[in-house]
C-alpha atoms as a PDB file:
ATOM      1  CA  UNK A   1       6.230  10.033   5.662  1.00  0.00           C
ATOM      2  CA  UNK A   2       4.053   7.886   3.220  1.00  0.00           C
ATOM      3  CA  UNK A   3       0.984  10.856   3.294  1.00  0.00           C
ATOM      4  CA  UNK A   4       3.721  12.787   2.050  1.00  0.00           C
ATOM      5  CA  UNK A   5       5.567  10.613  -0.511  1.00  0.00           C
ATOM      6  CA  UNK A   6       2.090   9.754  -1.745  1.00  0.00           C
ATOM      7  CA  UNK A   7       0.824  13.675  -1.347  1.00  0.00           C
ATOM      8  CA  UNK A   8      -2.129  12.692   0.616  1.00  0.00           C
ATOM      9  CA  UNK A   9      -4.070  15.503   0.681  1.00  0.00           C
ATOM     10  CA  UNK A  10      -4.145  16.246  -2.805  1.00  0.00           C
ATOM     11  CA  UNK A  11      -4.832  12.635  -3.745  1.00  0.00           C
ATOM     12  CA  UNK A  12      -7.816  12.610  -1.963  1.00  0.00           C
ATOM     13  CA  UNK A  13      -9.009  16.064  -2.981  1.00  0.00           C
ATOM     14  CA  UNK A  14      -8.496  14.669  -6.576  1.00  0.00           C
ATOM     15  CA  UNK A  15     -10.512  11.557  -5.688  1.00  0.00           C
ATOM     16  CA  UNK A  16     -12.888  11.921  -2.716  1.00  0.00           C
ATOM     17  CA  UNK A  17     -14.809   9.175  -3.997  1.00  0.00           C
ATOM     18  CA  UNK A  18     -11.817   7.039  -3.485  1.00  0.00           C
ATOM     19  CA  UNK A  19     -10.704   8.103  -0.003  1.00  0.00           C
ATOM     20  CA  UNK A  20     -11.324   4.971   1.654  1.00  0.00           C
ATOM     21  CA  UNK A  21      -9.162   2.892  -0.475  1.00  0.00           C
ATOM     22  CA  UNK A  22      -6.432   5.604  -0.450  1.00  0.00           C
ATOM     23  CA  UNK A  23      -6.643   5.285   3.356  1.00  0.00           C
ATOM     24  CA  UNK A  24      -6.602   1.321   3.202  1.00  0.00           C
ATOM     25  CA  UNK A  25      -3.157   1.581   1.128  1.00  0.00           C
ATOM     26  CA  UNK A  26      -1.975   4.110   3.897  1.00  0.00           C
ATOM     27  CA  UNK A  27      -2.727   1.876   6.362  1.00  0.00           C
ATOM     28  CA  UNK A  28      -1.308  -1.317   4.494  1.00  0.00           C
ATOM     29  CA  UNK A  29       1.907   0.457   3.358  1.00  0.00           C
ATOM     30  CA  UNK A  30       2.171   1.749   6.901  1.00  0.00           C
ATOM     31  CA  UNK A  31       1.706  -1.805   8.643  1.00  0.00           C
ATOM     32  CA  UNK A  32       4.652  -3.193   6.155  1.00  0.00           C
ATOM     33  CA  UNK A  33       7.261  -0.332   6.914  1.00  0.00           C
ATOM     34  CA  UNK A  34       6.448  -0.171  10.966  1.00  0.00           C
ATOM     35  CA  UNK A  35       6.487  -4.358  10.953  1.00  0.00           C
ATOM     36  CA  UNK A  36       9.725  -5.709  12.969  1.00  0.00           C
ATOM     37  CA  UNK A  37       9.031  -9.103  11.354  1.00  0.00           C
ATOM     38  CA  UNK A  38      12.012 -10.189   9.203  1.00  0.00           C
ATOM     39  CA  UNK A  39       9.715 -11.256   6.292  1.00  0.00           C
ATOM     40  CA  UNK A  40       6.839 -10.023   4.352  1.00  0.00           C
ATOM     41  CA  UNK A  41       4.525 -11.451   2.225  1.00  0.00           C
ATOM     42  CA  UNK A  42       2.941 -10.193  -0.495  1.00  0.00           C
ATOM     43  CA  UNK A  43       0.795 -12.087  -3.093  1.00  0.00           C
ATOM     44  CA  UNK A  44       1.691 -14.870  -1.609  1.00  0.00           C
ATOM     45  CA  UNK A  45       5.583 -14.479  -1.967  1.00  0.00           C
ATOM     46  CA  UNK A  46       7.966 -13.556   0.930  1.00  0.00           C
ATOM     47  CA  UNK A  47      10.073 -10.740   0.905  1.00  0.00           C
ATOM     48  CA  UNK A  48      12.786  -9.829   3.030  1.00  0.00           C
ATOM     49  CA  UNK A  49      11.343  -6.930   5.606  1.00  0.00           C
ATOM     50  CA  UNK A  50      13.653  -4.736   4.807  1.00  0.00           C
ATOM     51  CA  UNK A  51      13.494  -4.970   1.267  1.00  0.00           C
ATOM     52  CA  UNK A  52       9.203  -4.544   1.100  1.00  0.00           C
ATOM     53  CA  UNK A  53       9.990  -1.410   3.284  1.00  0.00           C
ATOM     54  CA  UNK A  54      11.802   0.116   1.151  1.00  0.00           C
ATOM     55  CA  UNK A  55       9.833  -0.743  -1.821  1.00  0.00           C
ATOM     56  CA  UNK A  56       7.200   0.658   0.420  1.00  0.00           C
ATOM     57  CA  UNK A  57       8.441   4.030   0.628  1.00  0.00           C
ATOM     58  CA  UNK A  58       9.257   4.456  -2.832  1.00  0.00           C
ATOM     59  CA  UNK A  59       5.620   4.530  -3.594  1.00  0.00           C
ATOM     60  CA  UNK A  60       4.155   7.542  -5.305  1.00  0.00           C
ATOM     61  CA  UNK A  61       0.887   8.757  -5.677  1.00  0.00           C
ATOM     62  CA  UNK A  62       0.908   7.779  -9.640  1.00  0.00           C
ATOM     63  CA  UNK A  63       0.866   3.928  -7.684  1.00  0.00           C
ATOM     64  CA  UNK A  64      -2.137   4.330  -5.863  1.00  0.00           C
ATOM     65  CA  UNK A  65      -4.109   5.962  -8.616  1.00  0.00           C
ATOM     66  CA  UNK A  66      -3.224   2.999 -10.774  1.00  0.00           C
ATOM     67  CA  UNK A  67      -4.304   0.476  -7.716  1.00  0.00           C
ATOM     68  CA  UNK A  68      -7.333   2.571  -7.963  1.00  0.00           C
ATOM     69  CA  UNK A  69      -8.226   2.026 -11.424  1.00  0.00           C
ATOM     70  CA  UNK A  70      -7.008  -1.585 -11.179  1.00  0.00           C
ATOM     71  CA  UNK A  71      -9.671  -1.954  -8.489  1.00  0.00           C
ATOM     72  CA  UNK A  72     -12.196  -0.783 -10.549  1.00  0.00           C
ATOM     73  CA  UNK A  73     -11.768  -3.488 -13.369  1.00  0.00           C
ATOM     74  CA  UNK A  74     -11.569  -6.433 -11.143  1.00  0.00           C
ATOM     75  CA  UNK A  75     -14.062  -7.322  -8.789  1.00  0.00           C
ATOM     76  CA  UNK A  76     -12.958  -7.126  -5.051  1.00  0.00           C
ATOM     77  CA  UNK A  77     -10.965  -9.186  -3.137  1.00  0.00           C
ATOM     78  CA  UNK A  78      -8.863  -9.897  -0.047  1.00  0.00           C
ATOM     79  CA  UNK A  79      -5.982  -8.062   0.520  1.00  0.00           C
ATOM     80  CA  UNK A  80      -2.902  -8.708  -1.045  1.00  0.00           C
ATOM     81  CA  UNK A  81      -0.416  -7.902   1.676  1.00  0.00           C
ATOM     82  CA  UNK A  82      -0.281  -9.383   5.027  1.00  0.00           C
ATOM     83  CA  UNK A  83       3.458 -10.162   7.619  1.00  0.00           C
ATOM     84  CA  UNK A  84       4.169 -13.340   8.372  1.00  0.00           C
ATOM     85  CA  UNK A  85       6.897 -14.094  10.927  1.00  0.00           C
ATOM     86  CA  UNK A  86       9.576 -16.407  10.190  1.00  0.00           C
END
């Protein structure tokens, strides 16, 4: 469901140089919607599960290409999201 809502394959063909950090999104917006914690945190702020999950799903592709260019004018840096059970 997010390859689609974020239309994967073209995404990547647009930006093949980029592929990894599509695929890290993927797999961060994927750990967030499968979690069965009952918070999330993100940037250091906790979010109700459910409510990160559906934020999560509303993601386009239009998000990730900004991420990407975001990425690009900051230098790197942990990962923003991570579950923490409460």
């Amino acid at each position: 469901m997010i390859r689609h809502n974020i239309q994967y394959p073209l995404l990547v063909a647009q930006n093949p140089d980029d592929a990894d950090l599509i695929d890290e999104s993927v797999e961060l917006m994927t750990e967030t919607v499968c979690a069965r914690r009952r918070t999330t945190r993100v940037c250091g702020s906790d979010f109700l599960a459910e409510m990160a999950k559906s934020r999560m799903l509303k993601l386009d592709g239009e998000h990730i290409k900004r991420r990407r260019l975001l990425s690009r004018s900051k230098s790197p840096k942990k990962s923003a999201t991570t579950t923490t059970v409460y």
